[in-house]
N, C-alpha and C. Protein backbone atom coordinates (compact mmCIF):
# COMPACT_ATOMS: atom_id res chain seq x y z
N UNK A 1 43.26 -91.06 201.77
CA UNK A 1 41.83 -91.24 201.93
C UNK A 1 41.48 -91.93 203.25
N UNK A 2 42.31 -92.08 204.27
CA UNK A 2 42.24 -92.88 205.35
C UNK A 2 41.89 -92.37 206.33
N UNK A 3 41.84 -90.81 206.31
CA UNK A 3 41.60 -89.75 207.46
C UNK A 3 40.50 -89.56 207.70
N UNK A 4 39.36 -89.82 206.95
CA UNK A 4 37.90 -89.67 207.15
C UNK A 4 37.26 -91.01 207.83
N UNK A 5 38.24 -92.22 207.41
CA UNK A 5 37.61 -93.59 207.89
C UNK A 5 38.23 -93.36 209.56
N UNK A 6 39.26 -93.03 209.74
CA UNK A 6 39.77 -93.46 210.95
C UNK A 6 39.16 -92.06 212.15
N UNK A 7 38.51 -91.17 211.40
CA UNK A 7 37.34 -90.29 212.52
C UNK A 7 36.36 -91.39 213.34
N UNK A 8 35.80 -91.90 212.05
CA UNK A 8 34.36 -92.96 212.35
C UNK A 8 35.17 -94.32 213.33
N UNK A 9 36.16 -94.41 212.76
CA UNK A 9 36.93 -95.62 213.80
C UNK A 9 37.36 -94.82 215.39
N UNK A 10 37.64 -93.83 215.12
CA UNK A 10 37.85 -93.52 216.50
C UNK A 10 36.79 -92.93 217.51
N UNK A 11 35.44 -92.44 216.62
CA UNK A 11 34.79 -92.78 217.47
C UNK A 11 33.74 -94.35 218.14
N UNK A 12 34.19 -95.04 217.53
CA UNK A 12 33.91 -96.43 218.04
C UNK A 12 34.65 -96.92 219.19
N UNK A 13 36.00 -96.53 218.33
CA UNK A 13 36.90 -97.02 219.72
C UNK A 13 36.92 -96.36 221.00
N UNK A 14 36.45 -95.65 221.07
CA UNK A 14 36.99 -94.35 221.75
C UNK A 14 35.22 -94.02 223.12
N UNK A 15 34.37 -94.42 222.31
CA UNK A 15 32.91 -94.11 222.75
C UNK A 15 32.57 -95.40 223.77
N UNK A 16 32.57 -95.22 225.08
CA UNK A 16 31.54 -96.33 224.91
C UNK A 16 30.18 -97.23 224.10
N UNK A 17 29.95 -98.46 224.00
CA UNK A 17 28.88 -98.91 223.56
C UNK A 17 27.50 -97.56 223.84
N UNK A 18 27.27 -97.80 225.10
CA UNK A 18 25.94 -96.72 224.79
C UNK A 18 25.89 -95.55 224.82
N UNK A 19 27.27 -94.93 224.45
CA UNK A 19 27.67 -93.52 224.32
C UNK A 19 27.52 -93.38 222.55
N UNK A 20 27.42 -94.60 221.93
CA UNK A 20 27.67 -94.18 220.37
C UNK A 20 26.38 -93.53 219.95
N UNK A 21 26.51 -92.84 219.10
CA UNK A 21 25.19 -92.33 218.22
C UNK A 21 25.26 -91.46 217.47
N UNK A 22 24.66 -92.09 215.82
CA UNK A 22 25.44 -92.10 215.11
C UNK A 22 24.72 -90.22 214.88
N UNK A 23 23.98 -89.65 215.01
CA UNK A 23 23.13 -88.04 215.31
C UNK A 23 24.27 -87.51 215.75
N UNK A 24 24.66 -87.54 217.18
CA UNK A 24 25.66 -86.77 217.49
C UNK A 24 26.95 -86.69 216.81
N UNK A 25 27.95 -88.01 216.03
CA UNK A 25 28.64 -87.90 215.45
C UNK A 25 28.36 -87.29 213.66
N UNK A 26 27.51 -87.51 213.59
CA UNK A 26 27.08 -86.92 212.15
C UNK A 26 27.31 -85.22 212.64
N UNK A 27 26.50 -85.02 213.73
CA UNK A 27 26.57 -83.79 213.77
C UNK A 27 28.32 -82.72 214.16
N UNK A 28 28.94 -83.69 214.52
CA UNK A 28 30.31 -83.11 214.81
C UNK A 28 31.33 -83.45 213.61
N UNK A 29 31.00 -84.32 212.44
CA UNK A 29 31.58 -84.68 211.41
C UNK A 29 31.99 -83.74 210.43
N UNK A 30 31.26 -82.23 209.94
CA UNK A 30 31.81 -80.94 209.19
C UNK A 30 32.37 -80.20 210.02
N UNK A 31 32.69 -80.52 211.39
CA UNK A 31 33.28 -79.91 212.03
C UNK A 31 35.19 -80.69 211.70
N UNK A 32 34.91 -81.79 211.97
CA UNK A 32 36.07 -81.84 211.20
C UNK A 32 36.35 -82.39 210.51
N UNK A 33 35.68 -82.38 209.17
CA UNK A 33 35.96 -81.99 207.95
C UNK A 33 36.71 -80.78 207.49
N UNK A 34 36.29 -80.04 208.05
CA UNK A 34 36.92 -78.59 208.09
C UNK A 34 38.22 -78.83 208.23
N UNK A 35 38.58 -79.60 209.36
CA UNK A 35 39.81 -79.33 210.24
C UNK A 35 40.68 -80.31 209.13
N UNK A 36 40.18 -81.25 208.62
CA UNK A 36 41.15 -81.59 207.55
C UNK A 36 41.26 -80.88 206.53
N UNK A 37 40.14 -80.04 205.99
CA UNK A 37 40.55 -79.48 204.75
C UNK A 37 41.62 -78.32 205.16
N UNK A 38 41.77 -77.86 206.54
CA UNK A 38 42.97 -76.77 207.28
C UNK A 38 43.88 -77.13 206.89
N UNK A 39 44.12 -78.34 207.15
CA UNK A 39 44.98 -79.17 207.23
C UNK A 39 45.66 -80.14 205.72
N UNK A 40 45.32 -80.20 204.87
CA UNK A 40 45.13 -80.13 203.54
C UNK A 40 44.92 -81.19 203.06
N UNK A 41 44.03 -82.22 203.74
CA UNK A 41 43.77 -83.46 203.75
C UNK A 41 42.90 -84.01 202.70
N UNK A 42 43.56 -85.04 201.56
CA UNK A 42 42.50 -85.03 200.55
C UNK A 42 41.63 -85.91 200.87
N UNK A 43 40.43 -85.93 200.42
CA UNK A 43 39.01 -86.69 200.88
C UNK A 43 37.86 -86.75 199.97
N UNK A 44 37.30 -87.46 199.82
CA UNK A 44 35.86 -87.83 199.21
C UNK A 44 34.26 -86.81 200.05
N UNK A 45 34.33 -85.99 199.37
CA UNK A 45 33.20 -85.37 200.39
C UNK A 45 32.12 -85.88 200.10
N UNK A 46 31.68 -86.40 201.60
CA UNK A 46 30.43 -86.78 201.45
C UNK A 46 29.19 -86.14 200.99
């Protein structure tokens, strides 16, 4: 269940401060979702 938290962590880490927002990452988030369910990743769907 750790694969969905550590998306949202990496884009923190990963984003600058005024690069974050949380619209654009929402919007790239079923994108990979997908890529874990490829991948056979179990998860809590939001």
């Amino acid at each position: 269940m750790a694969y969905p938290r550590v998306l949202a962590l990496a884009e923190i880490a990963w984003s600058p401060r005024e690069a974050r927002d949380w619209a654009s990452f929402s919007a790239r988030l079923p994108w990979a979702l997908r890529f874990l369910d490829i991948l056979g990743v179990h998860y809590r769907k939001p």
